[in-house]
C-alpha atoms as a PDB file:
ATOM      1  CA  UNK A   1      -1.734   8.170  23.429  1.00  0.00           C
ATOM      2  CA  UNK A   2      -4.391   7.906  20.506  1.00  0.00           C
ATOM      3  CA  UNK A   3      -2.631   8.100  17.333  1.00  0.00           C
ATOM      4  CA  UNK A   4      -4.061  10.956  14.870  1.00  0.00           C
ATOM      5  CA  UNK A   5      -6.516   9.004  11.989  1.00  0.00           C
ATOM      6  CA  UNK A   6      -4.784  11.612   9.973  1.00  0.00           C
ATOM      7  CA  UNK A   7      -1.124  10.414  10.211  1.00  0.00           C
ATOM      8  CA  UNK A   8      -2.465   6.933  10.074  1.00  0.00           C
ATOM      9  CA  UNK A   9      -3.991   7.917   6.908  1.00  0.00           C
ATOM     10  CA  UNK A  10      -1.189  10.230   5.411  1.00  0.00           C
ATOM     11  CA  UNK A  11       1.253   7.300   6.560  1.00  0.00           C
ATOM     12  CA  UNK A  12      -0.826   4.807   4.091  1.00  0.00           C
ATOM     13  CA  UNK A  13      -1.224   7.259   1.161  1.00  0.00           C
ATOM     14  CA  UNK A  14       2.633   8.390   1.441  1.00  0.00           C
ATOM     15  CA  UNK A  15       3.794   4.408   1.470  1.00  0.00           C
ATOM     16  CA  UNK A  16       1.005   3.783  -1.289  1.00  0.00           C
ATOM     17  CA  UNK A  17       2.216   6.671  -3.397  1.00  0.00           C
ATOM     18  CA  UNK A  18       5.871   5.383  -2.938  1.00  0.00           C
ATOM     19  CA  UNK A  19       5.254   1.510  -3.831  1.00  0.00           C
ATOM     20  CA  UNK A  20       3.752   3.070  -7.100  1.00  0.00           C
ATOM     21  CA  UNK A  21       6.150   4.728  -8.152  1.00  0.00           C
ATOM     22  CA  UNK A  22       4.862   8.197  -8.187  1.00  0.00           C
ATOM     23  CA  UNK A  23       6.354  11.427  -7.221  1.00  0.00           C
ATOM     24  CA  UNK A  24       4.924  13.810  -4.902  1.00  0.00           C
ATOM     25  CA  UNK A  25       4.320  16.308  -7.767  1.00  0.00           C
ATOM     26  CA  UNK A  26       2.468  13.584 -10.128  1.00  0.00           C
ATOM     27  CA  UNK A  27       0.076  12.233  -7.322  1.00  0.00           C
ATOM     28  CA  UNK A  28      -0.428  15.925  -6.954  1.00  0.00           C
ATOM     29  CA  UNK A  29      -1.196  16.847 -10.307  1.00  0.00           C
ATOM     30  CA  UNK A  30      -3.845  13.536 -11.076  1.00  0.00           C
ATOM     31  CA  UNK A  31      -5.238  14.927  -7.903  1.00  0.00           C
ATOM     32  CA  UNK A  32      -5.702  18.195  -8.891  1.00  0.00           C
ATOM     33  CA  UNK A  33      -4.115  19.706  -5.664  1.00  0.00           C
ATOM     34  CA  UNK A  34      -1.292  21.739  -5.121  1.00  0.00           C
ATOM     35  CA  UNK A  35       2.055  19.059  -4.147  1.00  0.00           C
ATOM     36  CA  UNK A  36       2.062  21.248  -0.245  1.00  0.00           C
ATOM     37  CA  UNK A  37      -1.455  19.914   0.523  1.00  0.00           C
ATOM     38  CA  UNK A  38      -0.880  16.451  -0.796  1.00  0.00           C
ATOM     39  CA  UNK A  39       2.940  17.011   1.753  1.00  0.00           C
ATOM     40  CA  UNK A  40       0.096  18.149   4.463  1.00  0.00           C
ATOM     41  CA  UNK A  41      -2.067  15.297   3.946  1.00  0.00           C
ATOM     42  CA  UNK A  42       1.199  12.676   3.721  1.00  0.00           C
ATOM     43  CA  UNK A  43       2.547  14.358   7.285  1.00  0.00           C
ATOM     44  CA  UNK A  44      -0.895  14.269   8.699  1.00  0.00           C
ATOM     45  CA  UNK A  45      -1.650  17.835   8.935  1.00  0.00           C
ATOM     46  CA  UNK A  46      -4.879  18.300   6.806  1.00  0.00           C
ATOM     47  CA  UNK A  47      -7.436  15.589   6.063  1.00  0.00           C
ATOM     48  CA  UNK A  48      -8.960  15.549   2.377  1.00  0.00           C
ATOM     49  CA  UNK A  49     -12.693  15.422   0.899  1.00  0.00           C
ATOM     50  CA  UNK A  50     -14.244  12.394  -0.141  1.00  0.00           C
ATOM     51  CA  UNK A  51     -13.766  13.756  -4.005  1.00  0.00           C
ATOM     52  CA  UNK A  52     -10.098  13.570  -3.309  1.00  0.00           C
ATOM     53  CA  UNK A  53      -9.650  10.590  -1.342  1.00  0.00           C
ATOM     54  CA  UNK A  54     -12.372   8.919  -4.155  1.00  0.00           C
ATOM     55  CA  UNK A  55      -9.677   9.799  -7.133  1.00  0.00           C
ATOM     56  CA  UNK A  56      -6.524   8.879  -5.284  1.00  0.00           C
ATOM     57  CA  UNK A  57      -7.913   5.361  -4.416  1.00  0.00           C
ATOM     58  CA  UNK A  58      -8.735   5.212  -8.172  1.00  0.00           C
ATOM     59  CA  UNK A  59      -4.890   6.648  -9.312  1.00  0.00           C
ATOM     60  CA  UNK A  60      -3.587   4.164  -6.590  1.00  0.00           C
ATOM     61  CA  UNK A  61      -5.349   1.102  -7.073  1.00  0.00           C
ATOM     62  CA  UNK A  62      -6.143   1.352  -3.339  1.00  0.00           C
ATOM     63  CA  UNK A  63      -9.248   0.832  -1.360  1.00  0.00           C
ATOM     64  CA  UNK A  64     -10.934   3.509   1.333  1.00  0.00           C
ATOM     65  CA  UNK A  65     -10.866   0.784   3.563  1.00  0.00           C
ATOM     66  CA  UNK A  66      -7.230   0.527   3.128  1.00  0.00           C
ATOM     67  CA  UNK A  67      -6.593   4.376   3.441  1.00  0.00           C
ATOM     68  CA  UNK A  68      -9.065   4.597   6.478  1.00  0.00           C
ATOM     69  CA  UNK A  69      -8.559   1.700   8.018  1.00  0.00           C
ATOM     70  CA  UNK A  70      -5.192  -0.345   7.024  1.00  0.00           C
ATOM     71  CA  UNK A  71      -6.784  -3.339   5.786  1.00  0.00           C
ATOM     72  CA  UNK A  72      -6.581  -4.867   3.059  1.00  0.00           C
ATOM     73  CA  UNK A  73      -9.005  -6.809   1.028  1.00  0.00           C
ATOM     74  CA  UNK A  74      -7.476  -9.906  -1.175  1.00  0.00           C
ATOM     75  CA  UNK A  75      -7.705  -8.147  -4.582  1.00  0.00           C
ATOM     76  CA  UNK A  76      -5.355  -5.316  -3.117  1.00  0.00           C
ATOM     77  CA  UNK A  77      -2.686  -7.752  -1.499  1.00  0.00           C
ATOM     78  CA  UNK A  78      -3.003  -9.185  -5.271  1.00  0.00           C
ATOM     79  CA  UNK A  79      -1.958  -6.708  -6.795  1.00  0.00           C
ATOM     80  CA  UNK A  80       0.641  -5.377  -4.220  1.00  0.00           C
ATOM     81  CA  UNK A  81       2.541  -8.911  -4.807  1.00  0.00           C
ATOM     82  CA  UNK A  82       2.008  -8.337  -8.758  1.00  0.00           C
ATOM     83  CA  UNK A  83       3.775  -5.128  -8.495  1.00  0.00           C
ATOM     84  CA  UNK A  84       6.403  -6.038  -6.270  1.00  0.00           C
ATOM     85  CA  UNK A  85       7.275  -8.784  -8.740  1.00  0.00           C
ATOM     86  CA  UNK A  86       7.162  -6.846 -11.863  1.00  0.00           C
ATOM     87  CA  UNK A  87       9.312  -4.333 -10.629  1.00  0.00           C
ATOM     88  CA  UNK A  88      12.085  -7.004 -10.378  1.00  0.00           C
ATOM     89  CA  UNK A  89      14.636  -7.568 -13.086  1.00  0.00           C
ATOM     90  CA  UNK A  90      13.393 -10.368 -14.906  1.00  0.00           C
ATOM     91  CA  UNK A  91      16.170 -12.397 -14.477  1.00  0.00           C
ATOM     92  CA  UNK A  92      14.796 -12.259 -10.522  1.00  0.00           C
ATOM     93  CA  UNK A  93      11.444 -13.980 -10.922  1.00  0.00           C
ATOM     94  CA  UNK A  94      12.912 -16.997 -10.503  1.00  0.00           C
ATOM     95  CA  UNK A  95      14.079 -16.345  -7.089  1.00  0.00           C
ATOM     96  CA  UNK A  96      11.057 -14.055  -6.191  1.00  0.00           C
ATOM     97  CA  UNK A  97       8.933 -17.269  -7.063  1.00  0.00           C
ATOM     98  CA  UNK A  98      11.371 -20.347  -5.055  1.00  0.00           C
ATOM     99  CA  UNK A  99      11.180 -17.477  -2.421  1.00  0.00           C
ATOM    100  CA  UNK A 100       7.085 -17.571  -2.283  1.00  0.00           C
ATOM    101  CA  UNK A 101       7.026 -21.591  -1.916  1.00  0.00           C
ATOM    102  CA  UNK A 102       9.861 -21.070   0.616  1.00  0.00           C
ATOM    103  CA  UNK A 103       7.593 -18.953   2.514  1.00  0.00           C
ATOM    104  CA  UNK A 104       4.690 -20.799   1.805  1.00  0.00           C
ATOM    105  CA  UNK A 105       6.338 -24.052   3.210  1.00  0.00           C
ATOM    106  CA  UNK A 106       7.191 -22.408   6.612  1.00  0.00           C
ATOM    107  CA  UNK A 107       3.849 -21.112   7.028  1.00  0.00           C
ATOM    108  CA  UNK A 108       2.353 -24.687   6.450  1.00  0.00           C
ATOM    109  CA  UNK A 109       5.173 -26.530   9.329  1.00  0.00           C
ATOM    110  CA  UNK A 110       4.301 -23.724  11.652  1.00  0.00           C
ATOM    111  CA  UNK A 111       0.758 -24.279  11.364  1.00  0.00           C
ATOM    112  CA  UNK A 112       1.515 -27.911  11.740  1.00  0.00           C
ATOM    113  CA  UNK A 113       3.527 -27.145  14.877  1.00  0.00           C
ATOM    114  CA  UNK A 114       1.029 -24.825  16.638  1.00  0.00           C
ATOM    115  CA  UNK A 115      -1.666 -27.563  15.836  1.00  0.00           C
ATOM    116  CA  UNK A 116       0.597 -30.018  17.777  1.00  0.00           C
ATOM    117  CA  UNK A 117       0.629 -27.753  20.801  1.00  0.00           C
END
């Protein structure tokens, strides 16, 4: 079965609105629409205007792309692992960082390995 472009779309607005921290009722308000449409548009029962889905990519730091489409350009994966470092304790980024090069050197020996194959 087709999956609904809106609950694909209120599925990436409600994660969105989550990573950054907002409430519900403050996405709402910068929107300028009532908190049940924005719980409409998060379930996937209404779709939005342009205007609307214009201002929440600017509130998010989110492309249209990404709302319509799931992808994600470099700048917004950029800034996703910016915020998901910052929100760490400080005494973290130590491990968020040996974690990265971790995960960077397993990337680079399974390339190596699939090369081999």
């Amino acid at each position: 079965m087709k999956k609904n472009i809106n609950l694909e779309i209120g599925e990436r607005v409600r994660l969105t609105r989550v990573a950054r921290g907002f409430s519900r009722e403050e996405l709402a308000e910068y929107l300028g629409i009532s908190t049940l449409f924005l719980g409409y548009i998060e379930c996937g029962q209404r779709g939005m205007s342009l205007g609307t889905m214009q201002n929440m990519c600017k509130i998010l730091n989110v492309s249209a792309d990404y709302l319509l489409m799931g992808t994600k350009n470099s700048e917004n994966i950029y800034q996703d692992i910016y915020n998901a470092i910052v929100e760490l304790d400080s005494k973290y980024y130590p491990l968020a960082i040996d974690s990265i090069n971790n995960l960077k050197r397993m990337i680079t020996i399974a390339e190596m390995k699939s090369k081999e194959m």
